[in-house]
C-alpha atoms as a PDB file:
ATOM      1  CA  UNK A   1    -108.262  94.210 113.966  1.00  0.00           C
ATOM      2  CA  UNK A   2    -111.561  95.138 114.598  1.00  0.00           C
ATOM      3  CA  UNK A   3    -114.786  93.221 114.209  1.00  0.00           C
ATOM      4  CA  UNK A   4    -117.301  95.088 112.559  1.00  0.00           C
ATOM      5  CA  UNK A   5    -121.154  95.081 111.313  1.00  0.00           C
ATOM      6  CA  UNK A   6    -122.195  96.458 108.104  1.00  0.00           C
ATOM      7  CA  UNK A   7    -126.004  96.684 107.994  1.00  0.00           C
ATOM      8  CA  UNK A   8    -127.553  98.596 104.428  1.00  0.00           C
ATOM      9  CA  UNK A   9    -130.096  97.539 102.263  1.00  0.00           C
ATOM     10  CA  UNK A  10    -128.089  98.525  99.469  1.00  0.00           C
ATOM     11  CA  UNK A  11    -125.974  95.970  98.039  1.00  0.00           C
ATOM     12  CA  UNK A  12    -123.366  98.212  96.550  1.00  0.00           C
ATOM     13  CA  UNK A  13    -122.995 100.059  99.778  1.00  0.00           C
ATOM     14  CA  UNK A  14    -122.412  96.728 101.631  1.00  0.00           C
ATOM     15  CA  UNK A  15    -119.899  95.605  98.897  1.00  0.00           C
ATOM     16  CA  UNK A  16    -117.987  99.246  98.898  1.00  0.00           C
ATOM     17  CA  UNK A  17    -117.736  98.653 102.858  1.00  0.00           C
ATOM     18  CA  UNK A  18    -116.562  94.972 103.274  1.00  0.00           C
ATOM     19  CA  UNK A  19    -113.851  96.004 100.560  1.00  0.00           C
ATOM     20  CA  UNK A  20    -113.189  99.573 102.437  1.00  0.00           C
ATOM     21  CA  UNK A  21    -112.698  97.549 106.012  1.00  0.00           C
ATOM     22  CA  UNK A  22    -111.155  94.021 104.838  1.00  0.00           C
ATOM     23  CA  UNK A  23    -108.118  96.254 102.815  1.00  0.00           C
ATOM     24  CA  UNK A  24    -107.496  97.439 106.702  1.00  0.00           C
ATOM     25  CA  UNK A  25    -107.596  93.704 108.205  1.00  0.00           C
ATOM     26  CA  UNK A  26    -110.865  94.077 110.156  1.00  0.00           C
ATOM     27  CA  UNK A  27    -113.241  90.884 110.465  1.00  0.00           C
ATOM     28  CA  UNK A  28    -116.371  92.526 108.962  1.00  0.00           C
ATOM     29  CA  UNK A  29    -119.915  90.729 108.693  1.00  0.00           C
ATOM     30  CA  UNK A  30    -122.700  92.382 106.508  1.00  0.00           C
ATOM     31  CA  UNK A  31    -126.368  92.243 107.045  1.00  0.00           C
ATOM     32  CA  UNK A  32    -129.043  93.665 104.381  1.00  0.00           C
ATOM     33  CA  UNK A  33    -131.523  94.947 107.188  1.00  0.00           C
ATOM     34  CA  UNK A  34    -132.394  94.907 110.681  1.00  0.00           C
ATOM     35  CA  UNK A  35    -134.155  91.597 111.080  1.00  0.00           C
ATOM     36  CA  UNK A  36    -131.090  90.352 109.407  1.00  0.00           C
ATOM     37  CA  UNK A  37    -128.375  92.353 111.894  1.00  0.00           C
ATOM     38  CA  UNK A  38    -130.637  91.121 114.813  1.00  0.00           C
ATOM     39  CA  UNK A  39    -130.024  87.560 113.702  1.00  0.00           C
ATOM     40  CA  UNK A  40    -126.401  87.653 113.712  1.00  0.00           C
ATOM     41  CA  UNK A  41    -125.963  89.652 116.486  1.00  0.00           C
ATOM     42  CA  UNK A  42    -126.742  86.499 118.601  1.00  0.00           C
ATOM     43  CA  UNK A  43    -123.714  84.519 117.529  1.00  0.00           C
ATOM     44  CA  UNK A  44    -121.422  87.610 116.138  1.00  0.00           C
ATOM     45  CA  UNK A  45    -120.515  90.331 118.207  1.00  0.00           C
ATOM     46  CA  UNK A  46    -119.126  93.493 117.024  1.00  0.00           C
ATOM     47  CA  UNK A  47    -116.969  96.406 118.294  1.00  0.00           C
ATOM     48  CA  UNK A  48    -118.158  98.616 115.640  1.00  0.00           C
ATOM     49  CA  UNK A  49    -121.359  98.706 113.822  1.00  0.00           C
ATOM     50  CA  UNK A  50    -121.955 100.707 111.013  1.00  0.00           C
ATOM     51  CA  UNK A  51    -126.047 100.644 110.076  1.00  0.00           C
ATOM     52  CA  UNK A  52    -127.894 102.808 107.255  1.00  0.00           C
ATOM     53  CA  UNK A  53    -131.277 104.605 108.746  1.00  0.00           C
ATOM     54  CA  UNK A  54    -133.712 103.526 106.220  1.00  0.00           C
ATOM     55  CA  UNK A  55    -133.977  99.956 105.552  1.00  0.00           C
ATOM     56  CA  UNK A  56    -137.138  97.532 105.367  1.00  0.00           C
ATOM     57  CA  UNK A  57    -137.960  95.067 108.163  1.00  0.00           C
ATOM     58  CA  UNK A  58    -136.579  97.447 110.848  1.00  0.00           C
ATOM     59  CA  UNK A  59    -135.230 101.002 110.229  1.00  0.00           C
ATOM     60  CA  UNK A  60    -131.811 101.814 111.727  1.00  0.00           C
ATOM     61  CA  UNK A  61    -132.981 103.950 114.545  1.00  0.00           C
ATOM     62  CA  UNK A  62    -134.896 100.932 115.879  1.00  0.00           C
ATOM     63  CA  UNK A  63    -132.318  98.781 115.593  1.00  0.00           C
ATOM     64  CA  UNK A  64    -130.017 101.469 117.641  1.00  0.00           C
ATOM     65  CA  UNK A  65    -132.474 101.074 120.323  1.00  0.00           C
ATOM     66  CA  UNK A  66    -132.877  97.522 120.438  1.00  0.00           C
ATOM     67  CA  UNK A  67    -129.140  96.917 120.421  1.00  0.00           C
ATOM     68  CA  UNK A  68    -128.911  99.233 123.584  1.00  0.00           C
ATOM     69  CA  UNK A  69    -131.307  97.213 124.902  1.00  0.00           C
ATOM     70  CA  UNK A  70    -129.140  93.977 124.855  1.00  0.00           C
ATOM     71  CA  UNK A  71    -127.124  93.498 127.869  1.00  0.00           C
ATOM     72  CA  UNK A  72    -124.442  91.391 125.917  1.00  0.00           C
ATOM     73  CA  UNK A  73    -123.668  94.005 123.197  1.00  0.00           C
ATOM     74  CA  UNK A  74    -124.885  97.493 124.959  1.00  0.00           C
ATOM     75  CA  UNK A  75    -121.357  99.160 124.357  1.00  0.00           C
ATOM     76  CA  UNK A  76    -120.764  98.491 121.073  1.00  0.00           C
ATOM     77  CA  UNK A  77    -119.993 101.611 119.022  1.00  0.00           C
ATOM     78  CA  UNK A  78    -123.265 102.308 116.687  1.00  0.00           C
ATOM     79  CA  UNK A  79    -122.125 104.616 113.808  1.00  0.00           C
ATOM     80  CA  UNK A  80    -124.833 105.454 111.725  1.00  0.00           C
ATOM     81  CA  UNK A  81    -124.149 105.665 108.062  1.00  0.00           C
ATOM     82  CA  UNK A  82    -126.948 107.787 106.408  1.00  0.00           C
ATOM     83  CA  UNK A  83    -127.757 108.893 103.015  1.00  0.00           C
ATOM     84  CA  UNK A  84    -130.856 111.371 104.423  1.00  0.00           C
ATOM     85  CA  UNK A  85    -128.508 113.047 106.606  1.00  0.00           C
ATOM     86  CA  UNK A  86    -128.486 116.366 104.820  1.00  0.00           C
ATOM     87  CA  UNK A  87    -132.554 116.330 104.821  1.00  0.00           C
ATOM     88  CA  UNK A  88    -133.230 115.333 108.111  1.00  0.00           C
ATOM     89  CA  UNK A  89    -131.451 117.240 111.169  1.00  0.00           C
ATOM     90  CA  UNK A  90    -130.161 113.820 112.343  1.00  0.00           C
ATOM     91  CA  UNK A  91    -130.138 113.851 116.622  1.00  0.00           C
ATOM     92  CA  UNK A  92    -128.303 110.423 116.188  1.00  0.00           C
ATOM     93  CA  UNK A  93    -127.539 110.107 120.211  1.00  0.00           C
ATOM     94  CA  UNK A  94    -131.301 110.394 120.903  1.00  0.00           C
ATOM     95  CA  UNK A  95    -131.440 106.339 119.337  1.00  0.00           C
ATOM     96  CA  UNK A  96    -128.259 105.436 120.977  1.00  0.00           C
ATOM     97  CA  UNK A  97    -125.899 106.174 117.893  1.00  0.00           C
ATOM     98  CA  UNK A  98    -122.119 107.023 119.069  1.00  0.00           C
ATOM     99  CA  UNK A  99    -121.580 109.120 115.913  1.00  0.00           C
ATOM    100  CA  UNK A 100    -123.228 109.871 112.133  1.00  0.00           C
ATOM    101  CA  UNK A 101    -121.371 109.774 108.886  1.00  0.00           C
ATOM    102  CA  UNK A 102    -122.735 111.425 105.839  1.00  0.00           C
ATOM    103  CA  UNK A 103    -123.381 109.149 102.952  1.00  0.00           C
ATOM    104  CA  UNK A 104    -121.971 111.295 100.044  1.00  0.00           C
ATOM    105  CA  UNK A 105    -119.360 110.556  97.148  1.00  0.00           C
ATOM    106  CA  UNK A 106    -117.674 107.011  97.930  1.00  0.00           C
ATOM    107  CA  UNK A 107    -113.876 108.557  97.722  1.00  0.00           C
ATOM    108  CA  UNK A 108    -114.906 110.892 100.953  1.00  0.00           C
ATOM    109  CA  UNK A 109    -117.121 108.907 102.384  1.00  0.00           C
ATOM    110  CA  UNK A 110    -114.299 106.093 102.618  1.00  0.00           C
ATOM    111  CA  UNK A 111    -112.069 108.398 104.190  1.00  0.00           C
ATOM    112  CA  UNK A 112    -115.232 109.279 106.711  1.00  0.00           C
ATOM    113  CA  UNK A 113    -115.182 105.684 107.845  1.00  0.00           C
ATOM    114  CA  UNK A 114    -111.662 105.048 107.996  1.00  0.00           C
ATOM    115  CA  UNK A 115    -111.374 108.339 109.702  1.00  0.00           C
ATOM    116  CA  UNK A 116    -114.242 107.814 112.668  1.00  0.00           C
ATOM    117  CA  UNK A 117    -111.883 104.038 113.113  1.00  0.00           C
ATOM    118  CA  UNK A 118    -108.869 105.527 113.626  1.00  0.00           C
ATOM    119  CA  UNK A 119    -110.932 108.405 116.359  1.00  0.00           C
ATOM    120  CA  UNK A 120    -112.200 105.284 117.891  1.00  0.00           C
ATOM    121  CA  UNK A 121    -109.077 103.890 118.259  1.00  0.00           C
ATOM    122  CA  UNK A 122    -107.314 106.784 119.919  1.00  0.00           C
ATOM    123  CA  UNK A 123    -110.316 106.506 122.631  1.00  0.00           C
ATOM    124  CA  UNK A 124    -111.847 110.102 121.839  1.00  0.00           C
ATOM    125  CA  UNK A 125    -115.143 108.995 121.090  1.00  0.00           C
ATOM    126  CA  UNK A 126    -116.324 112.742 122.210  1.00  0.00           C
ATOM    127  CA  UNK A 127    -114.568 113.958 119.098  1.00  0.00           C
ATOM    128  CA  UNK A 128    -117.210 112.004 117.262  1.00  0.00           C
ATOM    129  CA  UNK A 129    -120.661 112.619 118.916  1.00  0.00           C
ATOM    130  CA  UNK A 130    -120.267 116.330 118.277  1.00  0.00           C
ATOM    131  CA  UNK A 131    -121.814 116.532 114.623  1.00  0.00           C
ATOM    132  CA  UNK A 132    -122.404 114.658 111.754  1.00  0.00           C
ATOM    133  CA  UNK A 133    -119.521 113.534 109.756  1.00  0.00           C
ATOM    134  CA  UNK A 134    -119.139 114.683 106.044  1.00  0.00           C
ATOM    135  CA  UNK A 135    -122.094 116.691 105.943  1.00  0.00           C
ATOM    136  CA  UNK A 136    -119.979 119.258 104.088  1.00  0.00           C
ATOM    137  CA  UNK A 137    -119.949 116.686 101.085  1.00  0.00           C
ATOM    138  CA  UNK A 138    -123.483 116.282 100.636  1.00  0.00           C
ATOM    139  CA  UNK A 139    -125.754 118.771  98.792  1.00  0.00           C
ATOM    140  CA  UNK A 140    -129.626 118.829 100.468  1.00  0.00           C
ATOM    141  CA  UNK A 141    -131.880 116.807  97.869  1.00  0.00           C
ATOM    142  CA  UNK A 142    -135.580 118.366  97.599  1.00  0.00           C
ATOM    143  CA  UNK A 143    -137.011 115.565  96.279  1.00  0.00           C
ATOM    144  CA  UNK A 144    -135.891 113.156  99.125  1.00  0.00           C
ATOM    145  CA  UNK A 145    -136.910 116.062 101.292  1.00  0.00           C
ATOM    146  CA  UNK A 146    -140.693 115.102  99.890  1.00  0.00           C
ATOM    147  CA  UNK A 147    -141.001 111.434 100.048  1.00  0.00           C
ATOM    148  CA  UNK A 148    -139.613 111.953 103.860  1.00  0.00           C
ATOM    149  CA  UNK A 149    -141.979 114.280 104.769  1.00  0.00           C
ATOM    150  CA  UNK A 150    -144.614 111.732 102.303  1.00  0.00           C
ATOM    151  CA  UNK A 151    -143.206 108.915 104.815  1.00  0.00           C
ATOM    152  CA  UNK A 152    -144.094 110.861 108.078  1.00  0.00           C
ATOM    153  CA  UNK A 153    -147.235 111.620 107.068  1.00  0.00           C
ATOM    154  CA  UNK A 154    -148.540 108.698 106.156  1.00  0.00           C
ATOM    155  CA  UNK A 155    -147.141 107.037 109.404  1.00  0.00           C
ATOM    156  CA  UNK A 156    -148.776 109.148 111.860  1.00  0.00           C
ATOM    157  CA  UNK A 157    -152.046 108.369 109.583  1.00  0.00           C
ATOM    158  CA  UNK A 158    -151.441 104.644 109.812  1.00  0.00           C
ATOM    159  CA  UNK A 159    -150.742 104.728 113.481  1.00  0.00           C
ATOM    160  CA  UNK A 160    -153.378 106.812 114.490  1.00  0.00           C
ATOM    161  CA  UNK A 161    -156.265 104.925 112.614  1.00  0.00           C
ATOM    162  CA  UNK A 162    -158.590 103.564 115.446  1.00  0.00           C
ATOM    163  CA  UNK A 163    -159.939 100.883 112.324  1.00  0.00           C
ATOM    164  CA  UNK A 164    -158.168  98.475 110.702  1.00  0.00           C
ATOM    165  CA  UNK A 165    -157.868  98.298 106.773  1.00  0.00           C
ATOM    166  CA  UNK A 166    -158.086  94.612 104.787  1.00  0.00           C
END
């Protein structure tokens, strides 16, 4: 039994996991963002964490690097569950992820999880750093392709403004 961290925004996706995880006998805790996940990570800690990339508060990629940061929970296993995965040429190891699953149609993507557990288990976490899981089950989205590049843009306006707005 494992003890496991579900972090997503998405209540459906934190439901399908909890059910996905508990039917194997693993303890699993759920948090709906990275404020949230940093909050229970002081009295709960996990050997696996699965955590979505975009999410309010703090986006997954931060909240890979901030858990790296924390001497108590460094080596946890970070598995980053993403749904912009086929957009974005994810380099998941450059934030501190251990390995990237695809989100895609919930009767793969269950297997995907289950899957990257039972890898873990065996010890051959080098199986799983090499790409990104169930990428073959998820069909590149031009509109999400937009609002990303929409996102990035209007970030590096925001954080290069020398004025402030009110």
């Amino acid at each position: 039994m494992k003890k496991i961290l579900v972090v997503d925004n998405h209540p459906v996706m934190l439901k399908f996991m909890s059910n996905l995880l508990e039917k194997e006998d693993h303890q699993v805790v759920t948090a709906e963002d990275g404020l949230s996940a940093l909050e229970i990570l002081k009295s709960f800690i996990p050997d696996v964490a699965f955590i979505d990339l975009i999410m309010p508060n703090i986006d997954g990629r931060k909240l890979c690097k901030m858990i790296r940061g924390m001497q108590n929970i460094k080596d946890v296993c970070l598995i980053v569950i993403s749904g912009i995965a086929s957009e974005e040429n994810i380099d998941f190891s450059s934030f501190g992820a251990d390995a990237c699953i695809a989100k895609g149609p919930i009767n793969k993507m269950g297997g995907h999880v289950l899957s990257a557990l039972d890898i873990l288990e065996k010890g051959s976490m080098s199986e799983l750093s090499k790409k990104i899981i169930g990428l073959e089950d998820v069909y590149e989205r031009r509109i999400t392709r937009e609002l990303l590049s929409l996102k990035k843009h209007s970030e590096l306006i925001f954080d290069n403004m020398e004025e402030g707005i009110i």
